[in-house]
PDB file of N, CA and C in Angstrom:
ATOM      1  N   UNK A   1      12.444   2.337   9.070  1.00  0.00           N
ATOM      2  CA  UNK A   1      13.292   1.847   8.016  1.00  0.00           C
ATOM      3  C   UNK A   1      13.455   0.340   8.167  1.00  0.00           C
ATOM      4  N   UNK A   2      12.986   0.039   6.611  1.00  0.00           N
ATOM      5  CA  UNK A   2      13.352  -1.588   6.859  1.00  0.00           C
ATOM      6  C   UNK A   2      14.787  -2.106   6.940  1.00  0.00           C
ATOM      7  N   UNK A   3      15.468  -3.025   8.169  1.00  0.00           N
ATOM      8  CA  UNK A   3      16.954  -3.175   8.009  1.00  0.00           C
ATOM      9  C   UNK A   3      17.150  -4.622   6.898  1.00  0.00           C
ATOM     10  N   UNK A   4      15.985  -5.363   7.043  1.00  0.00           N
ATOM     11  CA  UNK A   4      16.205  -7.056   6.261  1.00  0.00           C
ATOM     12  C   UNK A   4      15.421  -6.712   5.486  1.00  0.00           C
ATOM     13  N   UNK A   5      15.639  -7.452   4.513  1.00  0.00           N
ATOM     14  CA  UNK A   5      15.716  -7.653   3.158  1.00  0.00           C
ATOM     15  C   UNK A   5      14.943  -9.262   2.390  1.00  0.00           C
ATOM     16  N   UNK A   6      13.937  -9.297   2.046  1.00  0.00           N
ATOM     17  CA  UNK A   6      13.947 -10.799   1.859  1.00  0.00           C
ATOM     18  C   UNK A   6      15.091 -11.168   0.546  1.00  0.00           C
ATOM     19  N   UNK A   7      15.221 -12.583   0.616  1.00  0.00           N
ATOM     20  CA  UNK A   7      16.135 -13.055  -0.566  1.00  0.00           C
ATOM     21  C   UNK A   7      15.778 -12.858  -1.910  1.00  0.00           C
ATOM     22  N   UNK A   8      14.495 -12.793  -2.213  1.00  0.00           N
ATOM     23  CA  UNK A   8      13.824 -13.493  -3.173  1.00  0.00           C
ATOM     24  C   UNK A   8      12.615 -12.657  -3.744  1.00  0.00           C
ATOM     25  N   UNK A   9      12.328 -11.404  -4.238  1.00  0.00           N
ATOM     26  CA  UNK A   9      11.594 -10.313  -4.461  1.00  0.00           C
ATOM     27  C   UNK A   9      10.435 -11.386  -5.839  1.00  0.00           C
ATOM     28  N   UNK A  10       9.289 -11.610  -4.997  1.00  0.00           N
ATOM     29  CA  UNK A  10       8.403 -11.936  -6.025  1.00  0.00           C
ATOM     30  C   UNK A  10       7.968 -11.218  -7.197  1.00  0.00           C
ATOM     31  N   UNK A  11       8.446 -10.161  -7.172  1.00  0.00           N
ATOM     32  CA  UNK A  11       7.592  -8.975  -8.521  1.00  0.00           C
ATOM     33  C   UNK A  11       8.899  -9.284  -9.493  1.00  0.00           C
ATOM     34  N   UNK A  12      10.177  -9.231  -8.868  1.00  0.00           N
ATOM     35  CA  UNK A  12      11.423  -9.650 -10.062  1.00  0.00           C
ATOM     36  C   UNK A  12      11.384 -10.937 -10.145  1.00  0.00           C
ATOM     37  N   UNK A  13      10.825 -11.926  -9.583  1.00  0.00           N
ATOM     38  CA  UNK A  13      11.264 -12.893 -10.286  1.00  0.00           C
ATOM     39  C   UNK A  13       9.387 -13.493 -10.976  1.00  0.00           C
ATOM     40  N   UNK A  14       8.863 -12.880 -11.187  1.00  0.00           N
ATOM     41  CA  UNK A  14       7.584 -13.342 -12.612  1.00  0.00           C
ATOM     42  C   UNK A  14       8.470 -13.195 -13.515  1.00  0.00           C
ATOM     43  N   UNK A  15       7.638 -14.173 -14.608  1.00  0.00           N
ATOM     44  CA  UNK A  15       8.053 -13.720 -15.976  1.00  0.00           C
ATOM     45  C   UNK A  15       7.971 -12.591 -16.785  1.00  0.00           C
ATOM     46  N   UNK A  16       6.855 -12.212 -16.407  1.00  0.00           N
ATOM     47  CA  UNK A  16       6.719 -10.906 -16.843  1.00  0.00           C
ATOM     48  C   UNK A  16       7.754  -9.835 -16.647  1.00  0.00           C
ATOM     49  N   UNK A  17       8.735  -9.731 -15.741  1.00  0.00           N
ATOM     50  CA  UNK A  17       9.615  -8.827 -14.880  1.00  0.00           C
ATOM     51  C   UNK A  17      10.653  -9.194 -16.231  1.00  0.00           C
ATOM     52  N   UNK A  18      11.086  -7.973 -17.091  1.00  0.00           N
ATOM     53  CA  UNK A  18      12.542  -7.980 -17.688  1.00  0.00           C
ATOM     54  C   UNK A  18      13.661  -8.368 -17.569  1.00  0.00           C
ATOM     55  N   UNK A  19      14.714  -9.199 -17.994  1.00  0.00           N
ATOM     56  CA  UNK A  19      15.453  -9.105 -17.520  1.00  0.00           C
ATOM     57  C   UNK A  19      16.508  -7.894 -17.230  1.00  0.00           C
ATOM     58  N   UNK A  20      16.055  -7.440 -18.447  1.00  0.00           N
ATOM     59  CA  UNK A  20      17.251  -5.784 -18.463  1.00  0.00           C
ATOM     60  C   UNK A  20      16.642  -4.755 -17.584  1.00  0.00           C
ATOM     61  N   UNK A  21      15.564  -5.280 -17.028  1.00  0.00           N
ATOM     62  CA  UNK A  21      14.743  -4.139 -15.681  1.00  0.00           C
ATOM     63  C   UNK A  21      15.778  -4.123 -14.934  1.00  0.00           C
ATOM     64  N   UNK A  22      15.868  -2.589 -14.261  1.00  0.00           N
ATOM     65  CA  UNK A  22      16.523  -2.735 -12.562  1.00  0.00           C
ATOM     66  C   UNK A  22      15.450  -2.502 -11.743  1.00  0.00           C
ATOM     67  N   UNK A  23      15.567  -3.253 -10.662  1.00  0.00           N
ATOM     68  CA  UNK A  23      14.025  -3.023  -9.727  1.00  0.00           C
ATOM     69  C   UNK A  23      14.510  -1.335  -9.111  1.00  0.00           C
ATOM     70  N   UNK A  24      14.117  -0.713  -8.881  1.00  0.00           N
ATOM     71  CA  UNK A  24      13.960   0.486  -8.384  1.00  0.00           C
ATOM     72  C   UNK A  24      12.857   0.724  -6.945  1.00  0.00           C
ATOM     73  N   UNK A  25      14.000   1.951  -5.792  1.00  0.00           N
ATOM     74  CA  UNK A  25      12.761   2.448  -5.200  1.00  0.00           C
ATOM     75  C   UNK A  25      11.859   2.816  -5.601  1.00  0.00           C
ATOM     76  N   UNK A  26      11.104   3.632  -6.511  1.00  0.00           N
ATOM     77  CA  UNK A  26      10.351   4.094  -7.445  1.00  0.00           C
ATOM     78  C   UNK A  26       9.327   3.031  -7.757  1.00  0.00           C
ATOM     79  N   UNK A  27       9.907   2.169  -8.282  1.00  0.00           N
ATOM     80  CA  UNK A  27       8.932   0.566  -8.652  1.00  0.00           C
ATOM     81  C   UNK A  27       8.691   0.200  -7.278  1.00  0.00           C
ATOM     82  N   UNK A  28       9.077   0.181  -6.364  1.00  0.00           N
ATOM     83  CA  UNK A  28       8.755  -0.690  -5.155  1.00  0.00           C
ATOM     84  C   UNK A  28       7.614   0.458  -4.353  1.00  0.00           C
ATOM     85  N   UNK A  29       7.929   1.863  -4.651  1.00  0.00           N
ATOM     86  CA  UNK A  29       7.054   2.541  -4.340  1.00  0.00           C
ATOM     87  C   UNK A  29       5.415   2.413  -5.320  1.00  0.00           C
ATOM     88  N   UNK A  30       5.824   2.710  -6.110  1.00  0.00           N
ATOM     89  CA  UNK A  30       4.666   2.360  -7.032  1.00  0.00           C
ATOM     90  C   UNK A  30       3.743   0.938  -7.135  1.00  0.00           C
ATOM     91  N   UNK A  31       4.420  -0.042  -6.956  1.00  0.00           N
ATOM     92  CA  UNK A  31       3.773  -1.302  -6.284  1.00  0.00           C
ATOM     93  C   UNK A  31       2.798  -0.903  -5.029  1.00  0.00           C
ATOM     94  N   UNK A  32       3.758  -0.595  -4.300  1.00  0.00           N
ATOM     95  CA  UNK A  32       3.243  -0.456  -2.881  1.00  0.00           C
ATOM     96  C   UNK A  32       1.674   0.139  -3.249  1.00  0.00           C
ATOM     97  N   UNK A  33       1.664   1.375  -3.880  1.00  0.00           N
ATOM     98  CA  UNK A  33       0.681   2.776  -4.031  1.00  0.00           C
ATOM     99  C   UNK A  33      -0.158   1.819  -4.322  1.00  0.00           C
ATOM    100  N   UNK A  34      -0.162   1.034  -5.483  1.00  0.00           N
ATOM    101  CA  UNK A  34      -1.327  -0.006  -6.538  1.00  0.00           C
ATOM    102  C   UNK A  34      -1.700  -1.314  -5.091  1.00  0.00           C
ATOM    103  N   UNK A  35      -0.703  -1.782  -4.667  1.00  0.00           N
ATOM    104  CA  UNK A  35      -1.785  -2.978  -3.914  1.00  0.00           C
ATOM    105  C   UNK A  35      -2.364  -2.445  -2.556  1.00  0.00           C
ATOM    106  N   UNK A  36      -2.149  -0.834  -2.607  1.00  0.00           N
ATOM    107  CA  UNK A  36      -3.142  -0.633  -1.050  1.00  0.00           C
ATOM    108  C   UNK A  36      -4.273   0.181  -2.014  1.00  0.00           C
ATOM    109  N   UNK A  37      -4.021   0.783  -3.460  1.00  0.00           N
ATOM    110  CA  UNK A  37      -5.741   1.640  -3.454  1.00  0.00           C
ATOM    111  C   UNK A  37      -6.825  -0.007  -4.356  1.00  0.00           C
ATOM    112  N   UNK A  38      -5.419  -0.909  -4.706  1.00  0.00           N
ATOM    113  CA  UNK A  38      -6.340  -2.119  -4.922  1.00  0.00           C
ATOM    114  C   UNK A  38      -7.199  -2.961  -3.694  1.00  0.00           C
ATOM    115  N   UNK A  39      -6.483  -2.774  -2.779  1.00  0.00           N
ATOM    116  CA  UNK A  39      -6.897  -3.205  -1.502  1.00  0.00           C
ATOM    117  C   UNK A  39      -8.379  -2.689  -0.905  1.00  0.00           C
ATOM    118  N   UNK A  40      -8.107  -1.327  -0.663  1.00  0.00           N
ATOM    119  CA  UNK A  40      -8.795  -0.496  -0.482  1.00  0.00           C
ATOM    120  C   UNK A  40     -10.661  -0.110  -1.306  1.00  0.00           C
ATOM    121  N   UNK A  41     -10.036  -0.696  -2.329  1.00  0.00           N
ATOM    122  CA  UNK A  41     -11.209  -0.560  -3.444  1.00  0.00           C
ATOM    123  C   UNK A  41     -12.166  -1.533  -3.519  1.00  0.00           C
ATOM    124  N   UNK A  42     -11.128  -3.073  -3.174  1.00  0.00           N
ATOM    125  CA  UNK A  42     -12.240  -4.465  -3.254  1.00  0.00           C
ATOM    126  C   UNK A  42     -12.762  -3.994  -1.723  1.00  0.00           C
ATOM    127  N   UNK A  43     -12.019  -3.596  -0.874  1.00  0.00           N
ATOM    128  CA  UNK A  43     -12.796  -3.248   0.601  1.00  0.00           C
ATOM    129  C   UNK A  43     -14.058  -2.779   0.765  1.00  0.00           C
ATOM    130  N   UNK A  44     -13.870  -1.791  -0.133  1.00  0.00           N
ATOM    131  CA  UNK A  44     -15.189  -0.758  -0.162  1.00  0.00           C
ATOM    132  C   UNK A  44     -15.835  -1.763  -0.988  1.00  0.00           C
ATOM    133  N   UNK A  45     -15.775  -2.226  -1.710  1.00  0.00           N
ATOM    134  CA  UNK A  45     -16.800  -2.910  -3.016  1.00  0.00           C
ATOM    135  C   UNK A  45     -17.606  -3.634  -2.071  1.00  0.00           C
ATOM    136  N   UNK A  46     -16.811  -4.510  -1.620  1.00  0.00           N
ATOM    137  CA  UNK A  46     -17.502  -5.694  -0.774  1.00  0.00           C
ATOM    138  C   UNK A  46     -17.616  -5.568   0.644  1.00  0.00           C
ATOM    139  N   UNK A  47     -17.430  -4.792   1.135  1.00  0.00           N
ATOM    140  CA  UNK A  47     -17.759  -5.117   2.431  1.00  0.00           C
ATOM    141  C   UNK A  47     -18.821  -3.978   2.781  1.00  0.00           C
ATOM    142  N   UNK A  48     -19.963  -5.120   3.678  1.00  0.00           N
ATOM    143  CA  UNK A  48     -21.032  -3.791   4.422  1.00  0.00           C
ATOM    144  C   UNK A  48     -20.690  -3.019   5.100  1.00  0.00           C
ATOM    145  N   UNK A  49     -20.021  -2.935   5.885  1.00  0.00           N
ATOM    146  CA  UNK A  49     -19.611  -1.347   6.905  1.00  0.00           C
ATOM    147  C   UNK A  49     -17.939  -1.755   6.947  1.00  0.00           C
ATOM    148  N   UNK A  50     -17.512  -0.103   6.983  1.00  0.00           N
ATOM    149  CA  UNK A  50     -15.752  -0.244   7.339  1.00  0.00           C
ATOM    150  C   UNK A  50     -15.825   0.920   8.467  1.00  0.00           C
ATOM    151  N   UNK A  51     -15.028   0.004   9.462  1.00  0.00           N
ATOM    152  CA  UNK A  51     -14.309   1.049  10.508  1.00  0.00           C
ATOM    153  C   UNK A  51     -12.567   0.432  10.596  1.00  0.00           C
ATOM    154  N   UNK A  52     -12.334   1.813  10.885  1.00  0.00           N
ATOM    155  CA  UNK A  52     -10.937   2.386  10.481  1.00  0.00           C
ATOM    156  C   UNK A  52     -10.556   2.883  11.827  1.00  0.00           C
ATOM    157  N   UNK A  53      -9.572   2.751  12.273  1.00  0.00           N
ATOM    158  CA  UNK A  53      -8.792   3.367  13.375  1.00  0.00           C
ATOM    159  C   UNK A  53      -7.287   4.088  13.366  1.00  0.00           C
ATOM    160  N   UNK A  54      -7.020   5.006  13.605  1.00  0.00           N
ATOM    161  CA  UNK A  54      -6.024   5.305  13.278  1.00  0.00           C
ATOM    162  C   UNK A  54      -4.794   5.171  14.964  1.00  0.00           C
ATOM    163  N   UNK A  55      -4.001   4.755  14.752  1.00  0.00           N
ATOM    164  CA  UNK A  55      -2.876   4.623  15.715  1.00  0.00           C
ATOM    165  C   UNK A  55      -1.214   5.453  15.786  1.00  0.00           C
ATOM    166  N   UNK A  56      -1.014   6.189  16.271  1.00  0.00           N
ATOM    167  CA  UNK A  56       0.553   6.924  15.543  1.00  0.00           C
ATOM    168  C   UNK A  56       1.765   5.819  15.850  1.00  0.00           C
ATOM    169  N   UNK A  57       1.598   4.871  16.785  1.00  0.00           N
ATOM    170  CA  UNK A  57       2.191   3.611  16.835  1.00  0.00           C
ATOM    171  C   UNK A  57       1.503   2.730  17.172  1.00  0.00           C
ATOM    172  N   UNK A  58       3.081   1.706  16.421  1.00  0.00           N
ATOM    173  CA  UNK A  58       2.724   0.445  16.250  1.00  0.00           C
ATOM    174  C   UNK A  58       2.681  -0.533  18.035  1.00  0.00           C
ATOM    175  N   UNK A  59       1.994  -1.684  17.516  1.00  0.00           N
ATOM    176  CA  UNK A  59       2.348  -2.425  19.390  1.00  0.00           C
ATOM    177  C   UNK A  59       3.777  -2.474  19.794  1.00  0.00           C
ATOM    178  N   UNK A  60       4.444  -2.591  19.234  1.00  0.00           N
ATOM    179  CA  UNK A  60       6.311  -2.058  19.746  1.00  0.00           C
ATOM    180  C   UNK A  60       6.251  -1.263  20.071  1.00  0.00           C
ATOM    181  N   UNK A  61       5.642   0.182  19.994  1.00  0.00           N
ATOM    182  CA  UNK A  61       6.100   1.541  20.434  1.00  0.00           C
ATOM    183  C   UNK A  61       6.710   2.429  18.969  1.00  0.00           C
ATOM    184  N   UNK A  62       6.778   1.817  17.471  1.00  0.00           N
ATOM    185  CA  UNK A  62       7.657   2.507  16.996  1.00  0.00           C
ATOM    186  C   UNK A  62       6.618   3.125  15.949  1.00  0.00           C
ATOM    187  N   UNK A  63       6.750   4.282  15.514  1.00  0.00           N
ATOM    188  CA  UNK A  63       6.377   5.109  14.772  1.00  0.00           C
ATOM    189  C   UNK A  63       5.451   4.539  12.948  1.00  0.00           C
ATOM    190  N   UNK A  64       4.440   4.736  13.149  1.00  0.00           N
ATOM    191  CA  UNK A  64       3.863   4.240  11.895  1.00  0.00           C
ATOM    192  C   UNK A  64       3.456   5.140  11.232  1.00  0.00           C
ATOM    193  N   UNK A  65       4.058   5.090   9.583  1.00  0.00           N
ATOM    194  CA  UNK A  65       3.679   6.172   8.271  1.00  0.00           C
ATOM    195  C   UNK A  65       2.894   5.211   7.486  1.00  0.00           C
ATOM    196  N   UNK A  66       1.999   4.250   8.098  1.00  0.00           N
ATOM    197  CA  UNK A  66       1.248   3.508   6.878  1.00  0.00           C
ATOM    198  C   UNK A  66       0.152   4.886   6.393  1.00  0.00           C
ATOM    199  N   UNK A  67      -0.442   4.534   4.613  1.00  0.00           N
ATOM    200  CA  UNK A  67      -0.676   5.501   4.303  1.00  0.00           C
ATOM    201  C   UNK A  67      -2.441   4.898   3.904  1.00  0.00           C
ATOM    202  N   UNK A  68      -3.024   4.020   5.047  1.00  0.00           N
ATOM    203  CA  UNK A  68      -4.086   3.041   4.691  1.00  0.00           C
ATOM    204  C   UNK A  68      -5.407   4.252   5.278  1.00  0.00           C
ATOM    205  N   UNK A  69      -4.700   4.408   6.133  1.00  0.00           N
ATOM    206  CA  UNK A  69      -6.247   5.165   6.973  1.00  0.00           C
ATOM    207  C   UNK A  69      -6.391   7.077   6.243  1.00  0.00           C
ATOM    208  N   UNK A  70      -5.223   7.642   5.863  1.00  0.00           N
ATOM    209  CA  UNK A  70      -5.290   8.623   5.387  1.00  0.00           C
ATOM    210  C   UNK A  70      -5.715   8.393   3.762  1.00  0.00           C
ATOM    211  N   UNK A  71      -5.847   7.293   3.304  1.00  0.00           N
ATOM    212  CA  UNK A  71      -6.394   7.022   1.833  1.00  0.00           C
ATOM    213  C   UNK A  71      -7.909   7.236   2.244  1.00  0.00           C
ATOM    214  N   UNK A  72      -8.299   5.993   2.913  1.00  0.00           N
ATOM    215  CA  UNK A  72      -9.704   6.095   3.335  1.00  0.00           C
ATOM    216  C   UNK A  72     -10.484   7.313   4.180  1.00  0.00           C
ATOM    217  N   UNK A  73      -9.831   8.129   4.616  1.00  0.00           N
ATOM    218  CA  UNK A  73     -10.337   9.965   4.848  1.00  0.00           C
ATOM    219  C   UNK A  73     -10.546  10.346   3.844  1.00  0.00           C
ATOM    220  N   UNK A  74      -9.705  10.541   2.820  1.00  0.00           N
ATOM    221  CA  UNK A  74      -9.502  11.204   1.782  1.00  0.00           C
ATOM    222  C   UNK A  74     -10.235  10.584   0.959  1.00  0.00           C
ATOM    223  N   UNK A  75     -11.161   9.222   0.546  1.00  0.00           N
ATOM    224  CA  UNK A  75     -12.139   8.736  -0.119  1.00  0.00           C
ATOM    225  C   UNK A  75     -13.446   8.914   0.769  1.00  0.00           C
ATOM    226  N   UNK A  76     -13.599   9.087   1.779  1.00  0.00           N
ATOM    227  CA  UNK A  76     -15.086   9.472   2.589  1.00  0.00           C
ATOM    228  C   UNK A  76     -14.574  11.474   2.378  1.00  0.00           C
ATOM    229  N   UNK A  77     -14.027  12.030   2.290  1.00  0.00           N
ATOM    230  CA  UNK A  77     -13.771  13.457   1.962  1.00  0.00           C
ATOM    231  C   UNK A  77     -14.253  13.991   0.759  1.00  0.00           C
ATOM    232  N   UNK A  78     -13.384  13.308   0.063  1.00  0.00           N
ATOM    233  CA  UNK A  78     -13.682  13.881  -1.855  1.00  0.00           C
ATOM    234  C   UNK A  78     -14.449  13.193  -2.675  1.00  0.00           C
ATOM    235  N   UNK A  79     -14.782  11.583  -2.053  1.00  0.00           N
ATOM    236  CA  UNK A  79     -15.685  10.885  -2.809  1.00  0.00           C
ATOM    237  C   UNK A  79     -14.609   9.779  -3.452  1.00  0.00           C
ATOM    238  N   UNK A  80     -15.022   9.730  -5.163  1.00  0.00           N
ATOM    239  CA  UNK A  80     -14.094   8.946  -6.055  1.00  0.00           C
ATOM    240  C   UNK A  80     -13.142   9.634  -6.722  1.00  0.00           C
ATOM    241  N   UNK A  81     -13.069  11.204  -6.398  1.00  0.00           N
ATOM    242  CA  UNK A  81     -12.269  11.799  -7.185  1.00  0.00           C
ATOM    243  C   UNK A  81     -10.634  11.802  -6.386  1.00  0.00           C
ATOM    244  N   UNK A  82     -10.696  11.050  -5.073  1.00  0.00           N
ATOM    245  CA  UNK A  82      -9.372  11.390  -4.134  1.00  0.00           C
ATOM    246  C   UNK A  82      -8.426  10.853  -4.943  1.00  0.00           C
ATOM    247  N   UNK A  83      -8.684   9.597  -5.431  1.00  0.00           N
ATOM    248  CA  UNK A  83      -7.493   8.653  -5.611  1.00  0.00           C
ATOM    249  C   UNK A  83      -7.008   9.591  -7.537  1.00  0.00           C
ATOM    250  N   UNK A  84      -7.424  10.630  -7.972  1.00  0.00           N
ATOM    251  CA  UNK A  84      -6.751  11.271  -9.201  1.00  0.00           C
ATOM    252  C   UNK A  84      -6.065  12.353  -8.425  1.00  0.00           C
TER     253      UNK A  84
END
């Protein structure tokens, strides 16, 4: 759990961002989802070989739910159909 907070949330303050929007967990989740299978996608596009490692922690010792290496199973698994 994140305890800090930055001041200054770049996605609310574009222009594009409403003012009558409320940012939401939901939106911050959904961000999240879009810049790792965007991530993930220029990865594969462009790069000649990917290796992937998976770790259950982080170098602190504390528990990691990143959801980077179980995307990329699940695209060497099902192909292009994982990410529907």
């Amino acid at each position: 759990m994140k305890i800090e907070k930055d001041l200054a949330n770049p996605l609310v303050l574009k222009k594009s961002f409403r003012d009558e929007d409320i940012y939401t967990s939901d939106m911050e989740e959904s961000y999240k989802k879009y810049f790792l299978y965007n991530t993930v996608y220029n990865l594969l596009k462009y790069a000649e070989n990917v290796y992937a490692y998976k770790s259950d922690y982080s170098i602190n010792g504390y528990i990691q739910e990143g959801g980077l290496y179980s995307l990329l199973l699940r695209l060497i698994n099902k192909g292009g159909d994982a990410l529907e």
